[in-house]
C-alpha atoms as a PDB file:
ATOM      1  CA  UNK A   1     113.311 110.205 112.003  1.00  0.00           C
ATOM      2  CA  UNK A   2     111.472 107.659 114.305  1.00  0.00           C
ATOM      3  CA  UNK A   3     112.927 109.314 117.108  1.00  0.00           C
ATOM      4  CA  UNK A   4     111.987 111.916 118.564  1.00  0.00           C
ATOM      5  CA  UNK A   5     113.970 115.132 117.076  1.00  0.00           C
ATOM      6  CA  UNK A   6     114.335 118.373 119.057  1.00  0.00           C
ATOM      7  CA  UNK A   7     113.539 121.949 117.001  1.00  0.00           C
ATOM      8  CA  UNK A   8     113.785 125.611 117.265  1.00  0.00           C
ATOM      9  CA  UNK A   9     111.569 128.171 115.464  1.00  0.00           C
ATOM     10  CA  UNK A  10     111.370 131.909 115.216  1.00  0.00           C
ATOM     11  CA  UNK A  11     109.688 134.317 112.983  1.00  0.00           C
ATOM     12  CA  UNK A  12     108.700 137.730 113.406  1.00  0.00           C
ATOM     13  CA  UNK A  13     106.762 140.130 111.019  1.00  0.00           C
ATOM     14  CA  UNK A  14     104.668 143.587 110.618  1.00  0.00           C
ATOM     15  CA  UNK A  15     101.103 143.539 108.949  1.00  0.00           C
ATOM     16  CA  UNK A  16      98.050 146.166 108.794  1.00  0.00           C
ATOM     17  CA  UNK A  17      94.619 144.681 109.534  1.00  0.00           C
ATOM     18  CA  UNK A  18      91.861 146.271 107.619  1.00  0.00           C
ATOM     19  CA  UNK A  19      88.127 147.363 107.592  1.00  0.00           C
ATOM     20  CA  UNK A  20      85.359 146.933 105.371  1.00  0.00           C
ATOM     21  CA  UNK A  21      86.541 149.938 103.514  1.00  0.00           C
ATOM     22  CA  UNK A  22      90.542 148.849 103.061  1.00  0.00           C
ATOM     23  CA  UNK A  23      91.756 151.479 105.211  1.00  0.00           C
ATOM     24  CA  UNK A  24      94.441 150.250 107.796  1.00  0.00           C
ATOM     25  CA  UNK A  25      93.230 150.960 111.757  1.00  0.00           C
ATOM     26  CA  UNK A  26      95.691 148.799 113.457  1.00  0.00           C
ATOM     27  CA  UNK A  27      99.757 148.080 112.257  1.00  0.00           C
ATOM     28  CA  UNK A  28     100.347 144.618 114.494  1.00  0.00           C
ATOM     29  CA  UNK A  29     103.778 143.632 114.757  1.00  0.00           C
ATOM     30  CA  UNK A  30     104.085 140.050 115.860  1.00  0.00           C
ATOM     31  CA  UNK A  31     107.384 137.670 116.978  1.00  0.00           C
ATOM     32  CA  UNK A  32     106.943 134.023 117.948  1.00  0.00           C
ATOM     33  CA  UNK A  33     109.638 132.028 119.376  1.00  0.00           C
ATOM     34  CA  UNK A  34     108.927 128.030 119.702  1.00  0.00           C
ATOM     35  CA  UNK A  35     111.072 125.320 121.605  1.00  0.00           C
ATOM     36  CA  UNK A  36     109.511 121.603 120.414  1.00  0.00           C
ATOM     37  CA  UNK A  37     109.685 117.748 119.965  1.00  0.00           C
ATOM     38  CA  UNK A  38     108.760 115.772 117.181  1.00  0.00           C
ATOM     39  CA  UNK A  39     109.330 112.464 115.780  1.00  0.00           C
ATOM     40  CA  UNK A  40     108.352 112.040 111.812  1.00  0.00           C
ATOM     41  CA  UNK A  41     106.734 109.269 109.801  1.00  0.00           C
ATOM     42  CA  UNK A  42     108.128 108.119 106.453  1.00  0.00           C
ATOM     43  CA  UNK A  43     109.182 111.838 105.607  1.00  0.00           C
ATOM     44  CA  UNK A  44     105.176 112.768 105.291  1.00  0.00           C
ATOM     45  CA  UNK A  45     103.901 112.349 108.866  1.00  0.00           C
ATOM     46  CA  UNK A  46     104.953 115.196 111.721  1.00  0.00           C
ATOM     47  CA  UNK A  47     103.475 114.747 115.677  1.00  0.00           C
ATOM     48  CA  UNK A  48     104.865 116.165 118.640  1.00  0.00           C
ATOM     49  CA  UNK A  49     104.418 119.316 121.158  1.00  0.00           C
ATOM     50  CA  UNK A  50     106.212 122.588 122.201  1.00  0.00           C
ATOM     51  CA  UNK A  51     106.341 125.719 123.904  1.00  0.00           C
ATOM     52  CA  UNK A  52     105.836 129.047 122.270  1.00  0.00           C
ATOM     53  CA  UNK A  53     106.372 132.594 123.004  1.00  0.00           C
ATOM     54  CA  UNK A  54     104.316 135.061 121.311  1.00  0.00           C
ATOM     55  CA  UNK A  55     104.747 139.070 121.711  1.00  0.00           C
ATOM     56  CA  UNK A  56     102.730 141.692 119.968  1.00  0.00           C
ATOM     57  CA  UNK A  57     102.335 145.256 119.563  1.00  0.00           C
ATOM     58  CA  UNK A  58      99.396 146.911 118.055  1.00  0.00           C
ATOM     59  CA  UNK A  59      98.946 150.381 117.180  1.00  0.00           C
ATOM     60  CA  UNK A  60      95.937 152.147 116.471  1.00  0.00           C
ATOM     61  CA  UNK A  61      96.151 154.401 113.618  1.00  0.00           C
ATOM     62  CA  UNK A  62      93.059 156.644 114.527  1.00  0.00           C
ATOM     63  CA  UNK A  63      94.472 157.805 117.637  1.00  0.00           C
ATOM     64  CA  UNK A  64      97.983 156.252 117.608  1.00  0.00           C
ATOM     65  CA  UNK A  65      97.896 154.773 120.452  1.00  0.00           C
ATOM     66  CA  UNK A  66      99.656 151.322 121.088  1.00  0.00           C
ATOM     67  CA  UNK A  67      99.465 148.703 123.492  1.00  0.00           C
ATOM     68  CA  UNK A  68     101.788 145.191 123.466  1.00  0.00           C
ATOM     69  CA  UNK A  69     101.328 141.945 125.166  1.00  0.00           C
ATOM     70  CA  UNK A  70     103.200 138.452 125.804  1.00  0.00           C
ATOM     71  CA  UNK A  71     102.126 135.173 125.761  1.00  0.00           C
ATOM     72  CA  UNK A  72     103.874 131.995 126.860  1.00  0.00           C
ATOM     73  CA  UNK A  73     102.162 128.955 125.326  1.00  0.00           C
ATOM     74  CA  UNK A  74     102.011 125.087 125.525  1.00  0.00           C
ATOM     75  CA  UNK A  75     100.816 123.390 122.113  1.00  0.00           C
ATOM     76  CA  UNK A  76     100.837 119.786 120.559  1.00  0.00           C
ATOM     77  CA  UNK A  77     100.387 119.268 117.015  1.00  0.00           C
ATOM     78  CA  UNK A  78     100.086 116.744 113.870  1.00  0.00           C
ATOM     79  CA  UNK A  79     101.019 117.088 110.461  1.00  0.00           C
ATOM     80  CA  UNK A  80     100.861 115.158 107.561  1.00  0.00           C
ATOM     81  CA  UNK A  81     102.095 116.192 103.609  1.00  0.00           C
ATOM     82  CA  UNK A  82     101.590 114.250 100.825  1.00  0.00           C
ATOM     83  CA  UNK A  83     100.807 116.666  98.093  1.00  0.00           C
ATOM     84  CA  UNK A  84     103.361 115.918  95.079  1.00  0.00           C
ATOM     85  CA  UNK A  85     104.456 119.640  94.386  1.00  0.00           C
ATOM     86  CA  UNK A  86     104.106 122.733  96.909  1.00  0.00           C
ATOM     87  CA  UNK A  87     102.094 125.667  94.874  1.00  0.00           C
ATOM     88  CA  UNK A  88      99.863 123.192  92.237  1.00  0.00           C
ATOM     89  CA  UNK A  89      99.599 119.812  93.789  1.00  0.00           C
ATOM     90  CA  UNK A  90      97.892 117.615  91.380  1.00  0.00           C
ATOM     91  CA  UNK A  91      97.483 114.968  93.855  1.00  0.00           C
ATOM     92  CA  UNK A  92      98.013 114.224  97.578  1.00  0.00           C
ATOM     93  CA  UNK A  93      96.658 115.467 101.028  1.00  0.00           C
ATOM     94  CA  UNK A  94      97.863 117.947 103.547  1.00  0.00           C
ATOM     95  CA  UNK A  95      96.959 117.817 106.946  1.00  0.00           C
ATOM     96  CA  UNK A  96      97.906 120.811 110.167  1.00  0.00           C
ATOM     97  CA  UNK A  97      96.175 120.564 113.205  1.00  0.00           C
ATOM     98  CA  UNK A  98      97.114 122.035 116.486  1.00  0.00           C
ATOM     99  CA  UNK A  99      95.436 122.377 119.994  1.00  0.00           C
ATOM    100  CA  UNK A 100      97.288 125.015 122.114  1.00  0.00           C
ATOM    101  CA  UNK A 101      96.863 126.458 125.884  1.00  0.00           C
ATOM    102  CA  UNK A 102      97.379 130.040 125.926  1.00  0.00           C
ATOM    103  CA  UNK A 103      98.913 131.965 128.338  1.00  0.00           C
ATOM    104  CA  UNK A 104     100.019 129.515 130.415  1.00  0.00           C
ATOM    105  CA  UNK A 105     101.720 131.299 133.339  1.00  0.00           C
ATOM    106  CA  UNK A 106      99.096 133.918 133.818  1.00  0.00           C
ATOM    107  CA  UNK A 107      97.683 134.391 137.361  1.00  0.00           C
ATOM    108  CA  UNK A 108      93.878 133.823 136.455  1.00  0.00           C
ATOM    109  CA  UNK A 109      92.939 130.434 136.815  1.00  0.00           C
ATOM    110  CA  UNK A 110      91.000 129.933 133.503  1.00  0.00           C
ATOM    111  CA  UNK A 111      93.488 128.707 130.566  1.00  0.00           C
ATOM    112  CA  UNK A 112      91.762 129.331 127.285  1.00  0.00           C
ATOM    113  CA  UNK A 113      92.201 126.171 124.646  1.00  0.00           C
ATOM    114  CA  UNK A 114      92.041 127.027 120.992  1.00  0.00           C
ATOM    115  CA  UNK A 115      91.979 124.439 118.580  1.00  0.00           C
ATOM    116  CA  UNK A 116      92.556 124.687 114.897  1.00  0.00           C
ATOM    117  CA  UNK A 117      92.987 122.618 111.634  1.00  0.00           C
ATOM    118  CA  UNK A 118      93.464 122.725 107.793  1.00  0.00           C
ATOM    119  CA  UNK A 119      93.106 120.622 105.455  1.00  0.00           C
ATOM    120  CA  UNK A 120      93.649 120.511 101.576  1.00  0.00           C
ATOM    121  CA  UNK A 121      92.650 117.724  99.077  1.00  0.00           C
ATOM    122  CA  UNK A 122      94.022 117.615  95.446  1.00  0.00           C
ATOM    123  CA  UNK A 123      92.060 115.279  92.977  1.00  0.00           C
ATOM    124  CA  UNK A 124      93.305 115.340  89.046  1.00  0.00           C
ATOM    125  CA  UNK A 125      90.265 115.793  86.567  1.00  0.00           C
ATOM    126  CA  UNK A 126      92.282 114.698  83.369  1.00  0.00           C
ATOM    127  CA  UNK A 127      95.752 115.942  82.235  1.00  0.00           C
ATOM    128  CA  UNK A 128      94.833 119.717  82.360  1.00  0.00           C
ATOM    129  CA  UNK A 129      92.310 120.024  85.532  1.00  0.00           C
ATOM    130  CA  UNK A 130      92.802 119.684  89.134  1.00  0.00           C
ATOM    131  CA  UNK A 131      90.172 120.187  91.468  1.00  0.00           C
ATOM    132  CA  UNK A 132      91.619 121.399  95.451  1.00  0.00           C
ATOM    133  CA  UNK A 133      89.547 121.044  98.735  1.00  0.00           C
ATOM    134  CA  UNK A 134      90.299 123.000 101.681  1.00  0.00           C
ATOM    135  CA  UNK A 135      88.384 122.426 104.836  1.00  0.00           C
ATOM    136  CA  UNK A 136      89.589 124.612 107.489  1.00  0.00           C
ATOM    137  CA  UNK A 137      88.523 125.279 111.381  1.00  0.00           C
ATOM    138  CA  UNK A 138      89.257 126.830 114.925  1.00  0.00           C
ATOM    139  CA  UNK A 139      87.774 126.359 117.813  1.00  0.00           C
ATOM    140  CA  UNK A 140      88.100 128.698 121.404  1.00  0.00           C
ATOM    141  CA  UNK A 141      87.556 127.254 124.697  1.00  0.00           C
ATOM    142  CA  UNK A 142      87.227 129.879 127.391  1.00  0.00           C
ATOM    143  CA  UNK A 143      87.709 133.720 127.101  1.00  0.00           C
ATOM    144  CA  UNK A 144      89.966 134.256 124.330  1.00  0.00           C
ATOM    145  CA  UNK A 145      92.627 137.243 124.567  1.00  0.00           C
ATOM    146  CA  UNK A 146      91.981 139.805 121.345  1.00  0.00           C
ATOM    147  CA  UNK A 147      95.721 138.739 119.830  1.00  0.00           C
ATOM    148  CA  UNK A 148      93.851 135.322 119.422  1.00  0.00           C
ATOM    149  CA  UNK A 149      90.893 135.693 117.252  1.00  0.00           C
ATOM    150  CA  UNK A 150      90.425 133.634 114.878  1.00  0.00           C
ATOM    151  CA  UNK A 151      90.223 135.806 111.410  1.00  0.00           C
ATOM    152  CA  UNK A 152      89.035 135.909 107.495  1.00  0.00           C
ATOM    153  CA  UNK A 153      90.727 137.686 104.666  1.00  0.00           C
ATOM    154  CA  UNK A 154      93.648 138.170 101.929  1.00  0.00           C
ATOM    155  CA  UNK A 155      95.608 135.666 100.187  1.00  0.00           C
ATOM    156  CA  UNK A 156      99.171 134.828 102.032  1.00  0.00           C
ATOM    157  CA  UNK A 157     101.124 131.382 102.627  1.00  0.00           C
ATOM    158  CA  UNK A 158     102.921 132.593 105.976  1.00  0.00           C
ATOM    159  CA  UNK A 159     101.950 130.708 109.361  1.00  0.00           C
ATOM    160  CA  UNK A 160     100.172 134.365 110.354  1.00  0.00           C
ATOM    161  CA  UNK A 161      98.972 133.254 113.939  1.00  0.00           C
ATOM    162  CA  UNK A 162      95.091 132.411 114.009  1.00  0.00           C
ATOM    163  CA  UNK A 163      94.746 134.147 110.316  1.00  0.00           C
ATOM    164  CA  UNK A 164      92.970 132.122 107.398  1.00  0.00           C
ATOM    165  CA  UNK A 165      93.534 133.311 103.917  1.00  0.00           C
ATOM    166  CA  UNK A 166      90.270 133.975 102.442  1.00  0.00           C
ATOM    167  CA  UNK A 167      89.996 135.523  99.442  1.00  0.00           C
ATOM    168  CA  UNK A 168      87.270 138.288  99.533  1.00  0.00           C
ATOM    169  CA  UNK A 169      87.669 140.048 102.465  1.00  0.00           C
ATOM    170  CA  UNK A 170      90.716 142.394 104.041  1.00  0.00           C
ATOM    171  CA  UNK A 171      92.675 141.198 106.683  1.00  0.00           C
ATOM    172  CA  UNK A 172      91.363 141.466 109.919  1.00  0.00           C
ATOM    173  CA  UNK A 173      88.099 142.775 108.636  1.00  0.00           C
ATOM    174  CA  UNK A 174      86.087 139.732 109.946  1.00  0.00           C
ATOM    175  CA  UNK A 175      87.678 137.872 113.267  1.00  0.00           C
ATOM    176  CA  UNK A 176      85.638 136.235 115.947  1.00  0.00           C
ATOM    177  CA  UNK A 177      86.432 133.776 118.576  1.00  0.00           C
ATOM    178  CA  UNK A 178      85.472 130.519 116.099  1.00  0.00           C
ATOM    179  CA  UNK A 179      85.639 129.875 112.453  1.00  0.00           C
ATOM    180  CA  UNK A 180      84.808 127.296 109.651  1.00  0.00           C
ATOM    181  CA  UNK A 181      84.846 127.105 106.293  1.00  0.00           C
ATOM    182  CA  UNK A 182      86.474 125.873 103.322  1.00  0.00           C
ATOM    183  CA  UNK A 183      88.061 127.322  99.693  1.00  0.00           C
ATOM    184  CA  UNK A 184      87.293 125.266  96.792  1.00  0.00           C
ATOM    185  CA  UNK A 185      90.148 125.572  93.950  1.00  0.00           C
ATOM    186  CA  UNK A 186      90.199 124.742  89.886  1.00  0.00           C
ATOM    187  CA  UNK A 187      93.231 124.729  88.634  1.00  0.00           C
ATOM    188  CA  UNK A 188      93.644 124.983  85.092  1.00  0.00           C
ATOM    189  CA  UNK A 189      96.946 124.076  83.759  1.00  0.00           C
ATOM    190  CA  UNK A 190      97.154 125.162  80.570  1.00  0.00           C
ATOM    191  CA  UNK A 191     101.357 125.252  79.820  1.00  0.00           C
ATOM    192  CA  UNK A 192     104.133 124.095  81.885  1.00  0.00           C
ATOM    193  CA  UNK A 193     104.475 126.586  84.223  1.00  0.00           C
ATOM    194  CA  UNK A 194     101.090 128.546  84.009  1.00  0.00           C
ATOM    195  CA  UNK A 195      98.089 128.072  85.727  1.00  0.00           C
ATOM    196  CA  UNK A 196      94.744 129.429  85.995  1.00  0.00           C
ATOM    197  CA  UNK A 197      92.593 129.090  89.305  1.00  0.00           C
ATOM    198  CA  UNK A 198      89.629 130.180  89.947  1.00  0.00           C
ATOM    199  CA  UNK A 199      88.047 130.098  93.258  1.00  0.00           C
ATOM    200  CA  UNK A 200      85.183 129.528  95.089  1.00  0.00           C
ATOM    201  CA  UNK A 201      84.865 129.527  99.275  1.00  0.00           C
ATOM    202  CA  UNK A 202      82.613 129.755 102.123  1.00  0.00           C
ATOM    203  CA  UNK A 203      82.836 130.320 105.890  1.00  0.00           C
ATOM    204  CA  UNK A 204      81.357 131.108 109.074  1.00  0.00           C
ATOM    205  CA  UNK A 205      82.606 133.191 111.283  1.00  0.00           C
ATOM    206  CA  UNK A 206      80.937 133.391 115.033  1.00  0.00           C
ATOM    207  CA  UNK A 207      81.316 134.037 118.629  1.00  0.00           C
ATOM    208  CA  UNK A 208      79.598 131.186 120.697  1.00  0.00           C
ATOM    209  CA  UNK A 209      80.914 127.736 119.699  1.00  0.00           C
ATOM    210  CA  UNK A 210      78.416 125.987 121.965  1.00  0.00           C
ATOM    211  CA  UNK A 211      75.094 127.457 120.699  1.00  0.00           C
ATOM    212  CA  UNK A 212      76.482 125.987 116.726  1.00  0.00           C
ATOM    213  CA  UNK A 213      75.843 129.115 115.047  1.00  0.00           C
ATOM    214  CA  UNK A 214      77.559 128.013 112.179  1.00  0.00           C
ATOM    215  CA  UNK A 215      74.511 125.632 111.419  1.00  0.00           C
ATOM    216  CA  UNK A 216      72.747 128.639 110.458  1.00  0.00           C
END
């Protein structure tokens, strides 16, 4: 409720990233652990802060060789829900943003910040047509570590690190340290439970966040 409520998450899972081609070259397995505090807003509104701890292993398929990593990382967030129905809103906002300091306790002396934020908008057309906005962003402040890239591709619903779905590309095929964009949705409701959406999206995805090469 109002007062601040104290959580526990944990999720863990195995993915292949992609090239330009579809064939796998890496097999990433990932596990997150999170310790936070929240307080909540009318059952819609979410802010509070945590600490996470990240390990990975990646393996490369060419030469199998593998290399794993951990992270231990301080993060603050805000989220907002509104939408009136999961899967096909038909009207309502969602909001997830979430600035994070990674690797907290490491010895070098320059903590890079990443920043990052969705959006989605759901308008109703008439009875039958919805039209869905998705704005969608990360930023990297400092050297980011290659577990952190921001990346392009597939279409999934799981909260898959610094991963954007992105329908077009493979996963991992296109990762940098910054990203922008946004999906555009039309959903076409035509019985109860069927839909039709087609999509349309754009996005930028770039290395130097300072010399805007996104404007291009």
């Amino acid at each position: 409720g109002y007062l601040p409520s104290i959580g526990a998450y944990a999720s863990g899972m195995s993915f292949d990233l992609k090239n330009q081609d579809g064939n796998a070259i890496e097999k990433w397995t990932w596990f997150r652990n999170e310790i936070f505090i929240q307080s909540t807003f009318r059952d819609r509104f979410a802010i509070g802060g945590g600490l996470s701890y990240d390990y990975y292993k990646s393996i490369n398929v060419v030469d199998n060789v593998g290399k794993s990593q951990h992270f231990i990382n301080p993060y603050v967030f805000i989220r907002a829900d509104t939408q009136d129905d999961k899967y096909f809103p038909v009207r309502g906002f969602y909001f997830n943003a979430e600035g994070k300091m990674i690797d907290i306790f490491k010895p070098d002396s320059q903590k890079p910040l990443q920043i990052k934020m969705r959006m989605s908008f759901a308008v109703p057309v008439n009875s039958w047509l919805t039209y869905q906005v998705e704005p969608f962003g990360g930023i990297s402040l400092g050297e980011v570590n290659y577990f952190y890239q921001y990346g392009l591709g597939e279409i999934f619903e799981q909260n898959l690190n610094n991963f954007f779905r992105f329908n077009g590309y493979y996963l991992g095929e296109n990762r940098n340290d910054n990203v922008v964009g946004v999906n555009n949705y039309f959903q076409f409701k035509w019985n109860k439970n069927y839909f039709i959406i087609p999509q349309i999206s754009f996005a930028d995805v770039f290395e130097d966040f300072k010399k805007a090469d996104f404007l291009k």
